[in-house]
Protein backbone atom coordinates (compact mmCIF):
# COMPACT_ATOMS: atom_id res chain seq x y z
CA UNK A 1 41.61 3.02 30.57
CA UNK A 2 40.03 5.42 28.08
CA UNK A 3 42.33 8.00 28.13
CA UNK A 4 44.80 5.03 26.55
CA UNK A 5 42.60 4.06 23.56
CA UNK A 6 43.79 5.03 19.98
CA UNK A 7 42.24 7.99 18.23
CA UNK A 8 40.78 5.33 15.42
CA UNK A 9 38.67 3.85 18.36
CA UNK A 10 35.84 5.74 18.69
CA UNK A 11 33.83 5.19 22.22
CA UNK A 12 30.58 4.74 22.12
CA UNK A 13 28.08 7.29 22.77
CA UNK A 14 24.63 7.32 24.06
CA UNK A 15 22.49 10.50 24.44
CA UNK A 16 20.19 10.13 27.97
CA UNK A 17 17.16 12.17 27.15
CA UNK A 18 13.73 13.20 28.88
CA UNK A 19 12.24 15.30 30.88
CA UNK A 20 12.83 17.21 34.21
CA UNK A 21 13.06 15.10 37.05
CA UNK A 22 13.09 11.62 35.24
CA UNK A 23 15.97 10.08 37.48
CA UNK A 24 18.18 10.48 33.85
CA UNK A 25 21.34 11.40 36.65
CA UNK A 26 20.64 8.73 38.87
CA UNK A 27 20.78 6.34 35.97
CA UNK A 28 23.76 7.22 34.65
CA UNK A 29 25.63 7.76 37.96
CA UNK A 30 25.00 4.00 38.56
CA UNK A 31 25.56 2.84 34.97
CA UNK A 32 28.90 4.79 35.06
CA UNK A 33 29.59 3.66 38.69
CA UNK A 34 29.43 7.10 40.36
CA UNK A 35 26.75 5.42 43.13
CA UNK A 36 25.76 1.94 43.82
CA UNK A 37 22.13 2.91 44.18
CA UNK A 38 19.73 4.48 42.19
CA UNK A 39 18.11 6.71 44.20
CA UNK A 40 19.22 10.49 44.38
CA UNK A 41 19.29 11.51 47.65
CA UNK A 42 18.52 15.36 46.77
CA UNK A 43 17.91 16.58 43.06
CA UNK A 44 20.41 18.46 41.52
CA UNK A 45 19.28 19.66 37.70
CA UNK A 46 21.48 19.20 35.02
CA UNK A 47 23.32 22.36 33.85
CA UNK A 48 22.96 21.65 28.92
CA UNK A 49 25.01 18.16 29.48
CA UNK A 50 27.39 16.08 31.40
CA UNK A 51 28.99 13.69 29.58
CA UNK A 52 30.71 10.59 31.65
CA UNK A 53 33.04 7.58 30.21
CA UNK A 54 33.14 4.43 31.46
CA UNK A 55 33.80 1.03 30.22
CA UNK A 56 31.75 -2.17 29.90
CA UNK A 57 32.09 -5.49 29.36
CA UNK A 58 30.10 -6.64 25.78
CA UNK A 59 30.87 -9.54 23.76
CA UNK A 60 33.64 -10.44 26.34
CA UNK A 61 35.88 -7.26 25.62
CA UNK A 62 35.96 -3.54 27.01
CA UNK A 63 33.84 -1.15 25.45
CA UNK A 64 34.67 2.43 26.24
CA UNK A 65 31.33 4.33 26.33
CA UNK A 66 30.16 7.93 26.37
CA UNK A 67 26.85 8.41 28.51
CA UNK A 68 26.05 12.07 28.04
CA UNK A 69 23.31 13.07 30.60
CA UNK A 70 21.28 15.80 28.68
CA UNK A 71 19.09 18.37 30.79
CA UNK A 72 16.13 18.04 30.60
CA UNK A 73 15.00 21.92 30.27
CA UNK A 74 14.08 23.05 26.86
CA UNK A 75 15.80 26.36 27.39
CA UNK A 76 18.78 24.04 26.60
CA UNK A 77 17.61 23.09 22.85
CA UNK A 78 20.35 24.95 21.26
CA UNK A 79 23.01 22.63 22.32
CA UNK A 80 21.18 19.50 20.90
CA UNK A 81 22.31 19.96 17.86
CA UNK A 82 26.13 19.41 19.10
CA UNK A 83 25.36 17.01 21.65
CA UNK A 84 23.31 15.03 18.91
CA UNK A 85 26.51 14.81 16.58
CA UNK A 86 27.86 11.04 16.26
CA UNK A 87 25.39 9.71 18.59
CA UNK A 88 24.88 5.74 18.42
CA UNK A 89 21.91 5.37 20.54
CA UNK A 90 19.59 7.41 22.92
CA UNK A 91 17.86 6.09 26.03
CA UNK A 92 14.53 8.07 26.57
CA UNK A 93 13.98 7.77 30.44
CA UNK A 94 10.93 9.66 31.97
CA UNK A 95 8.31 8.96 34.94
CA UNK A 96 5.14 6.88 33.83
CA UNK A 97 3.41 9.05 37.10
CA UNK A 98 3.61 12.04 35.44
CA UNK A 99 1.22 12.77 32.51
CA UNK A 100 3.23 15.67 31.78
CA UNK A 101 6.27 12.96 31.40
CA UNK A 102 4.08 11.17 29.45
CA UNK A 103 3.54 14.22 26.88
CA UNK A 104 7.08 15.43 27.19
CA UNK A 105 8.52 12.39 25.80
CA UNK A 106 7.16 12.21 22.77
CA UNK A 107 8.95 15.72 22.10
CA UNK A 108 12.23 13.87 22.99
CA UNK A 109 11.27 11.17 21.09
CA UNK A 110 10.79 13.18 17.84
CA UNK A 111 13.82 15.52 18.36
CA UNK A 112 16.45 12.66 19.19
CA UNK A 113 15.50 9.48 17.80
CA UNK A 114 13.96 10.62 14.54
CA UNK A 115 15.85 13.72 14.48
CA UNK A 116 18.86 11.52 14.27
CA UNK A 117 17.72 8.61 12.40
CA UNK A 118 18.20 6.00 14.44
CA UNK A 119 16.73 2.75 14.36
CA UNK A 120 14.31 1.34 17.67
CA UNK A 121 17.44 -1.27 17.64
CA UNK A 122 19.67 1.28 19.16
CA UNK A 123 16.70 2.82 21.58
CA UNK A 124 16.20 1.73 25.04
CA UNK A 125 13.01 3.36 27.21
CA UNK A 126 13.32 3.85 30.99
CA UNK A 127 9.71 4.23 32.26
CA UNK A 128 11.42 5.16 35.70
CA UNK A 129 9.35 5.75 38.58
CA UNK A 130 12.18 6.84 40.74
CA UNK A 131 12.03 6.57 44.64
CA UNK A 132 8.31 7.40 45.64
CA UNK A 133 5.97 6.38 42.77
CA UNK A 134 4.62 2.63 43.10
CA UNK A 135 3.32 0.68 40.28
CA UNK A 136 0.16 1.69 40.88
CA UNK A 137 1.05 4.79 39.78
CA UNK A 138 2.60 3.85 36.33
CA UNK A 139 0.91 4.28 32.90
CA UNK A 140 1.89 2.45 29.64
CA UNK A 141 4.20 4.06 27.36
CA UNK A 142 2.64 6.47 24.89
CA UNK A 143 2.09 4.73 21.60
CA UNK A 144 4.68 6.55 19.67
CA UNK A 145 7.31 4.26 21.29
CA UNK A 146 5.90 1.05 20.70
CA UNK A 147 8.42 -0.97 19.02
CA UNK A 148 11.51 0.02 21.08
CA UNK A 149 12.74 -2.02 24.59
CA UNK A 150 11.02 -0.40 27.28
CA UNK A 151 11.79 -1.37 30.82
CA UNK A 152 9.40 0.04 33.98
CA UNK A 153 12.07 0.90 36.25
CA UNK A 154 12.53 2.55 39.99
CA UNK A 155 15.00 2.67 42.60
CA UNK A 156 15.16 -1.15 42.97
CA UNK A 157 16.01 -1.99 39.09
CA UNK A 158 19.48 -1.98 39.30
CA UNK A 159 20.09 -5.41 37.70
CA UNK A 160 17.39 -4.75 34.72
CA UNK A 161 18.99 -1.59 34.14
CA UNK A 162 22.38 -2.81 33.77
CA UNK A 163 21.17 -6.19 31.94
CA UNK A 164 19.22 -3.76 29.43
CA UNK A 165 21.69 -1.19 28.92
CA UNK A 166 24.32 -3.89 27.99
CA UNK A 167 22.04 -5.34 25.77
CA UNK A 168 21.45 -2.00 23.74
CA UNK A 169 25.06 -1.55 23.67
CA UNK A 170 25.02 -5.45 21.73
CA UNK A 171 23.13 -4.02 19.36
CA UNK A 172 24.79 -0.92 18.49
CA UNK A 173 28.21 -3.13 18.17
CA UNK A 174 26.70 -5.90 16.07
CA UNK A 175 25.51 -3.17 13.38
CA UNK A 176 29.00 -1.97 13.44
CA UNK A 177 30.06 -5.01 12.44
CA UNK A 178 31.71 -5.65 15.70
């Protein structure tokens, strides 16, 4: 369990980031087991940040892992800073329906992964069209994020979402040296 780890080992933590309304909950309630299902059956905004442990199986051991679920209303932007300390990776999730999603991430973009520093390596993108949008609806990613793993996602994804997420925690161990 986490709670049993030693002090030296520090868990890994990824930031969740995007807009109002994304699905950024729904994905990590099912990447930290909460639901079995991606859909949210009734929306419930994020109050600054929730931050949920869990662990995962990478390179055949048991990573212990931070997923902090960051609201996505700006009238929140004075806790980034915090929440941004000792962050290994950020997944940008918003809906490719939404122009205004479309806009919005770029802002996240900016503020989290180049406001941090961190490499497209330890980025994942979660074009998420939730429960109702079909891909009919869905737009490509704005330019900006060319270059980091994107993955168009909705309530059926479950599989890519896990396969993905594992894979961006690979690459955040295997520049630790791990």
């Amino acid at each position: 369990p986490l709670w049993m780890r030693s002090m030296e080992e520090e868990p890994l933590k990824i930031l969740v980031v995007g807009p109002e309304r994304s699905g950024k909950s729904s994905i990590v309630n099912f990447l930290c087991e909460q639901t079995s299902e991606l859909s949210a059956a009734t929306y419930l905004p994020t109050v600054g940040c929730r931050i949920l442990e869990t662990e995962r199986a990478v390179y055949n051991t048991q990573e212990a892992v931070q997923i902090w679920d960051v609201s996505g209303r700006q009238e929140f932007e004075g806790c980034w800073p915090a929440i941004m300390d000792g962050a290994d990776g950020v997944m940008l999730v918003y809906n490719p329906g939404s122009p205004a999603h479309e806009t919005e991430i770029v802002i996240w973009y900016d503020y989290f992964v180049q406001g941090l520093n961190i490499g497209h390596d330890n980025c994942l993108v979660l074009a998420h069209s939730g429960n109702d949008d079909g891909p009919d609806k869905r737009r490509p990613p704005p330019p900006k994020l060319e270059g980091i793993t994107r993955l168009m996602t909705d309530s059926h994804s479950s599989t890519e979402i896990q396969r993905t997420f594992d894979d961006l925690l690979r690459s955040i161990l295997s520049r630790r040296g791990k």
